[in-house]
Protein backbone atom coordinates (compact mmCIF):
# COMPACT_ATOMS: atom_id res chain seq x y z
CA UNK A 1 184.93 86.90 20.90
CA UNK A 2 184.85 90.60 21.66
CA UNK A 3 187.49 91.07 23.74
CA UNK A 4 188.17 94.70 23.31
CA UNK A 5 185.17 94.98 24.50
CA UNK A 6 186.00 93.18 27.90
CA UNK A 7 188.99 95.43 28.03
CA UNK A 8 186.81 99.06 26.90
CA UNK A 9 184.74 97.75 29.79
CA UNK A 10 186.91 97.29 32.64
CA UNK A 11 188.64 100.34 31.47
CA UNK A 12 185.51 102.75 32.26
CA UNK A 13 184.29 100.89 35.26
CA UNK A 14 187.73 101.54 36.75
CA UNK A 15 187.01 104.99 36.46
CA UNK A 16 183.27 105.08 37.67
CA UNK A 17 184.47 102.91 40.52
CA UNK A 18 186.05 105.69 42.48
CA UNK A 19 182.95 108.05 41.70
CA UNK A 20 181.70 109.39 44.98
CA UNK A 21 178.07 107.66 44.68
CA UNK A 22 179.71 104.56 43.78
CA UNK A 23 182.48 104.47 47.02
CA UNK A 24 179.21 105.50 49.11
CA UNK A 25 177.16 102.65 47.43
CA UNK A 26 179.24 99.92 49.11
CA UNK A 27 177.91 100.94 52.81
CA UNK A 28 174.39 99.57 52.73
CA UNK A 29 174.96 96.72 51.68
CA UNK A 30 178.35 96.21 53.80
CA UNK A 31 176.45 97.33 56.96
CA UNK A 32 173.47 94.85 56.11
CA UNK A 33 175.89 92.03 55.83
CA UNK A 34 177.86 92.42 58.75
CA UNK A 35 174.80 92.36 60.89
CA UNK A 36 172.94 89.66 59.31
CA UNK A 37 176.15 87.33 59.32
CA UNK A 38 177.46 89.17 62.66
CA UNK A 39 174.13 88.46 64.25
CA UNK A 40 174.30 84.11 62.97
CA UNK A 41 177.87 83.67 63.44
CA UNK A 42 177.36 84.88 67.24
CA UNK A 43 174.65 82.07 67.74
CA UNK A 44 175.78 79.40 65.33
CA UNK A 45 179.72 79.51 64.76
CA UNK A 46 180.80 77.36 68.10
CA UNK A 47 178.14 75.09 67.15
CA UNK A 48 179.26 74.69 63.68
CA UNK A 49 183.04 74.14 65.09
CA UNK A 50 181.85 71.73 67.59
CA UNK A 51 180.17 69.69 64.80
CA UNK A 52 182.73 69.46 62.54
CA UNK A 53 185.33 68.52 65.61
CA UNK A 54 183.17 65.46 66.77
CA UNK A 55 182.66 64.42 63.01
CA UNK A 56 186.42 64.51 62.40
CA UNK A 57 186.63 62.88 65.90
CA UNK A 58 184.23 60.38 64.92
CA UNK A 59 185.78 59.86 60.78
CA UNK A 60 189.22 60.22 62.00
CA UNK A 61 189.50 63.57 60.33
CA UNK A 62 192.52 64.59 61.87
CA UNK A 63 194.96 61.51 60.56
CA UNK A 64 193.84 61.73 57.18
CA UNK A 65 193.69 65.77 56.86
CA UNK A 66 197.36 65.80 58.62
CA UNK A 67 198.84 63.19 55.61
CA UNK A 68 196.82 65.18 52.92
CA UNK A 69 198.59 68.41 54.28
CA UNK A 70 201.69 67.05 55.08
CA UNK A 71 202.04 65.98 51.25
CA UNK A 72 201.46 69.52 50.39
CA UNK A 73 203.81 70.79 52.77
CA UNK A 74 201.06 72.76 54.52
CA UNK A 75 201.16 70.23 57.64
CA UNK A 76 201.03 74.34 60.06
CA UNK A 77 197.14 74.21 59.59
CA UNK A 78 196.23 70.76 60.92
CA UNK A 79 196.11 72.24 64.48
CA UNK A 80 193.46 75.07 62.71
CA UNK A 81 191.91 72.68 60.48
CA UNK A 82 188.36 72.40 62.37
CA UNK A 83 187.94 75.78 62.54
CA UNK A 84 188.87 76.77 59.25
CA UNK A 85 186.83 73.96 57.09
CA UNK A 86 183.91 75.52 59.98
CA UNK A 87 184.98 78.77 57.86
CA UNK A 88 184.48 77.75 54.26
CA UNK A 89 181.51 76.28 54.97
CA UNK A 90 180.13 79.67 55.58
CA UNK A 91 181.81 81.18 53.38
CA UNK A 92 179.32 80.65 50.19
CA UNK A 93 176.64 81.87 52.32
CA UNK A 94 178.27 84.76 53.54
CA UNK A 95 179.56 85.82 49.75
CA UNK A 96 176.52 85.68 48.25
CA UNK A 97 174.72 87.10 50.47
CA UNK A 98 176.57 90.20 49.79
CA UNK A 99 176.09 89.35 45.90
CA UNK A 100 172.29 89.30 46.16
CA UNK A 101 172.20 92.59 47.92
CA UNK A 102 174.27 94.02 45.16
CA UNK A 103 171.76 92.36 42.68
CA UNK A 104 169.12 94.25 44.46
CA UNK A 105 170.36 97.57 46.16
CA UNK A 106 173.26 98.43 44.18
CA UNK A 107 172.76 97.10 40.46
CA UNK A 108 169.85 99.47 39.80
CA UNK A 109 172.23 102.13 40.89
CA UNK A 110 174.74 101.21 38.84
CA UNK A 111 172.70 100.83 36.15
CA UNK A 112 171.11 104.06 35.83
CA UNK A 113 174.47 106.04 36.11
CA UNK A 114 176.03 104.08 33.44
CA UNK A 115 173.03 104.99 31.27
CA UNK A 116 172.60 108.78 32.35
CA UNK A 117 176.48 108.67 31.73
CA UNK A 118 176.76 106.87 28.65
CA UNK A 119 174.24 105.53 27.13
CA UNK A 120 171.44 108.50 27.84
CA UNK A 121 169.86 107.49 24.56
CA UNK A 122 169.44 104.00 25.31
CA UNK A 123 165.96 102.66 25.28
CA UNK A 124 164.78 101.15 28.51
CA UNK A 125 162.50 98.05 27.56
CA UNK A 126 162.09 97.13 31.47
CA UNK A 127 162.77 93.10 30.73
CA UNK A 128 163.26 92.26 34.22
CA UNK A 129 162.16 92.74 37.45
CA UNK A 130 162.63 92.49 40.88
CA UNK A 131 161.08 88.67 41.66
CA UNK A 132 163.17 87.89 38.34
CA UNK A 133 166.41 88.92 39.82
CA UNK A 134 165.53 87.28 43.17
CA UNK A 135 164.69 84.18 41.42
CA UNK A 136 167.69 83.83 39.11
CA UNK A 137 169.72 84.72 41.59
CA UNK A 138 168.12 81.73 43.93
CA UNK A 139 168.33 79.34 41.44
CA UNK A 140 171.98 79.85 40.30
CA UNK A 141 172.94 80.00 43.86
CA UNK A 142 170.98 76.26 44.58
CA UNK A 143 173.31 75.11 41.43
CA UNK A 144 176.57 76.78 42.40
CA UNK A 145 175.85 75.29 46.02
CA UNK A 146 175.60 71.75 44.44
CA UNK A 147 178.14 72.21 42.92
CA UNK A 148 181.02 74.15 45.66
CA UNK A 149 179.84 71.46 48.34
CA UNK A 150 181.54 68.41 45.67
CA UNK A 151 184.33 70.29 45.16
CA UNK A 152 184.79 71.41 49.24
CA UNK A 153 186.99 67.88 50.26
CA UNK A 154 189.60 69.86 47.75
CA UNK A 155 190.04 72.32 49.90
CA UNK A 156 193.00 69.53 51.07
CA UNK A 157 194.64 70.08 48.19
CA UNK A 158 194.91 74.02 47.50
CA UNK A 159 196.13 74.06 44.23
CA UNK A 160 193.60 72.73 42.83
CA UNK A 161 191.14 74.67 45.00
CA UNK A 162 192.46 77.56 44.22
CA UNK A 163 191.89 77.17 40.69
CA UNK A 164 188.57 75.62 40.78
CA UNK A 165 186.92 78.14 43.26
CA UNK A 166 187.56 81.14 40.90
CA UNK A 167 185.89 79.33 37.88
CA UNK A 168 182.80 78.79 40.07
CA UNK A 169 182.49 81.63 41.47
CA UNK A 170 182.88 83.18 37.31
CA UNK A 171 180.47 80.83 36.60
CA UNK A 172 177.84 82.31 39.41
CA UNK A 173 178.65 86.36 39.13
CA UNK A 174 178.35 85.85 35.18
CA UNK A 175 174.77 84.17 35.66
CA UNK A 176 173.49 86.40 38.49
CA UNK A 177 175.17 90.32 37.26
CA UNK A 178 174.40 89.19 33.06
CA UNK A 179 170.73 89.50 34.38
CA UNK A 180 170.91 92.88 36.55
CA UNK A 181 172.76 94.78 33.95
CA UNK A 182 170.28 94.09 31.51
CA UNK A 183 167.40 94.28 33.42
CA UNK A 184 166.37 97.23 32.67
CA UNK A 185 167.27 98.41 29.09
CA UNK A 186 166.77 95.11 27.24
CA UNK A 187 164.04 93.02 26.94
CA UNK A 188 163.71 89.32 27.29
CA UNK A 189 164.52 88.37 23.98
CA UNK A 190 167.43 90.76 23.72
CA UNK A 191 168.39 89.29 26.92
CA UNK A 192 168.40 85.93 26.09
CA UNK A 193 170.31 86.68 23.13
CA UNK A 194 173.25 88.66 24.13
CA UNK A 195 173.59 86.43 27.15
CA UNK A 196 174.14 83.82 24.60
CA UNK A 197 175.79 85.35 21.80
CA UNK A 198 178.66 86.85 24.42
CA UNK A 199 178.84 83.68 27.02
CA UNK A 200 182.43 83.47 26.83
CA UNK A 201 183.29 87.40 27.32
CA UNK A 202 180.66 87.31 30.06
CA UNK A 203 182.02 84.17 31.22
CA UNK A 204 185.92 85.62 31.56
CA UNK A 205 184.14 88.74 33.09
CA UNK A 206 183.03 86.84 35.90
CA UNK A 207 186.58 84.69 35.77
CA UNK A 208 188.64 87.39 36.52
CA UNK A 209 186.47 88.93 39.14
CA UNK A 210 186.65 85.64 41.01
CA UNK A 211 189.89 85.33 41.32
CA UNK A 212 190.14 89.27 41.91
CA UNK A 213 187.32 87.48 44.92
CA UNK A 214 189.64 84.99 46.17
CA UNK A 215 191.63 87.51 47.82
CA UNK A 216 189.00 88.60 50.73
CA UNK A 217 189.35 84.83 51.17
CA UNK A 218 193.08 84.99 52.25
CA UNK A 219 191.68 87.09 55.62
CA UNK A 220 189.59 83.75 56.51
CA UNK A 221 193.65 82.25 57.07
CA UNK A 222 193.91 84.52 59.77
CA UNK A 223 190.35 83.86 61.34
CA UNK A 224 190.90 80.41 61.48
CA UNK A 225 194.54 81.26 63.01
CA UNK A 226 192.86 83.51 65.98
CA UNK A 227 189.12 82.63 66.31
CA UNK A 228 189.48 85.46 69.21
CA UNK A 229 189.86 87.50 65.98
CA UNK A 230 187.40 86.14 63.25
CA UNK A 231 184.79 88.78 63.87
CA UNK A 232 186.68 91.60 62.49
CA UNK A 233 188.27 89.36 59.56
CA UNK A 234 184.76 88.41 58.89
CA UNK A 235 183.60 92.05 58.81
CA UNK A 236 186.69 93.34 56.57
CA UNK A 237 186.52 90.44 54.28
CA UNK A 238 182.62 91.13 53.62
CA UNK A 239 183.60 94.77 53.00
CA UNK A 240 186.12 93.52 50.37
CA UNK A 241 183.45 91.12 48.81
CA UNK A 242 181.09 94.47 48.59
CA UNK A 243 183.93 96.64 47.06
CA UNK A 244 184.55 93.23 44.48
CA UNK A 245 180.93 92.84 43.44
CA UNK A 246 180.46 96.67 42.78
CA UNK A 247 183.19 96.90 40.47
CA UNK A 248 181.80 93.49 38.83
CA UNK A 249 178.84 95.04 38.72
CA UNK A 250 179.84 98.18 36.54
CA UNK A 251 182.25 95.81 34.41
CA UNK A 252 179.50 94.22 33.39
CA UNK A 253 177.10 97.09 33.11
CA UNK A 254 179.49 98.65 30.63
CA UNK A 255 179.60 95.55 28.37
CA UNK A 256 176.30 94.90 27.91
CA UNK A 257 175.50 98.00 27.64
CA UNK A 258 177.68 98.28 24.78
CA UNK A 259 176.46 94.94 23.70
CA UNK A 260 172.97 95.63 23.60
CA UNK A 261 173.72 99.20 21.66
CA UNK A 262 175.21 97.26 18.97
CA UNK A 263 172.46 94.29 18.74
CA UNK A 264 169.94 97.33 18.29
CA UNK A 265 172.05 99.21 15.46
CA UNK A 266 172.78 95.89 13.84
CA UNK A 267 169.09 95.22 13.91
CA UNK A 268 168.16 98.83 12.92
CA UNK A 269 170.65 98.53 9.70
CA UNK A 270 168.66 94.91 9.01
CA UNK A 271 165.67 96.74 8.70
């Protein structure tokens, strides 16, 4: 496992993170967000609160999420409970949303000034495209979805969310930014196989950049505290999730990058 490599990586995209076009990259996409999710929490978020009251009304929500919280000495956030679990269930929708405008505004950024940068010499063999991203993208989100909705009656028990959620979201950056940062240099073969042969670096790529994303998620604590309020946490944590995904994006831009320059001189010394 090539984990200099992971570290070489995060190394440079530290330093290309604070790169003028790359602080001004995270506007677009931030503005877009806000308004899109601005624009449905303002019709649909009292809605969504009033649901979730009647069906805890209804389930007797409130008895069982007050002894699961009580055992975890976090009994504070029973009288906040509706609003926050209103919260999370937005909150996959709101994150990658931001993560599939990254895929498609800022990755091709990225991606050409790693190469004019770095890798100049770097054949571009175009094997993706635009519908591809969208669609892998789609389809990982459908499967992560599936997946974060099981796992949401842990939110009860935060130690264990708070462990699982990273490894999830891993699991989803690794499949959706693997694709965009090789997009455009490798082709689908070369794709397929360095997404493959370098799962597990890819995989602890994605890892640490979701727990490095579970920190916007703290600011959803103090929405749920002060719905008066969640508007601007909802806007700043967005932001955060923009300024995240970019600098996942150029981690993994770097590696495979680096990746697919040694597949090719591997293969050219084959030969």
């Amino acid at each position: 496992m090539n984990l200099q490599g992971v570290v070489r990586a995060w190394g440079k995209a530290v330093v290309a993170q604070f790169h003028y076009r790359i602080l001004l990259l995270s506007l677009l996409p931030f503005l877009l967000s806000l308004l899109l999710w601005g624009l449905a929490m303002w019709w649909g978020m009292q809605a969504l609160i009033d649901y979730v009251q009647a069906f805890f009304v209804a389930h007797d929500g409130f008895k069982t999420s007050g002894e699961l919280l009580s055992m975890t000495g976090m009994l504070a956030f029973k009288t906040v409970i509706v609003p926050l679990i209103a919260m999370w269930l937005l909150l996959p929708f709101m994150v990658s949303t931001s993560l599939l405008m990254i895929g498609v505004m800022a990755m091709p950024v990225i991606s050409r000034h790693v190469s004019s940068r770095d890798y100049p010499q770097l054949e571009q063999r175009k094997g993706g495209s635009m519908f591809g991203s969208l669609w892998h993208s789609f389809s990982s989100f459908l499967i992560f979805l599936f997946l974060w909705i099981l796992s949401l009656p842990l939110v009860l028990i935060p130690p264990v969310h708070f462990i699982l959620q990273p490894m999830l979201w891993g699991w989803l950056t690794y499949r959706v930014m693997a694709y965009d940062a090789l997009a455009e240099h490798a082709d689908p073969q070369e794709r397929k196989t360095l997404t493959l042969q370098h799962r597990k670096p890819l995989l602890i790529i994605g890892t640490i950049t979701g727990i490095l994303g579970a920190a916007p998620t703290l600011l959803w604590l103090g929405g749920a505290m002060s719905v008066v309020f969640f508007p601007f946490f909802a806007g700043l944590a967005i932001w955060l999730y923009v300024v995240v995904f970019i600098f996942t994006g150029l981690w993994f831009q770097y590696y495979c990058m680096a990746a697919l320059q040694q597949h090719r001189n591997a293969a050219t010394l084959q030969t």
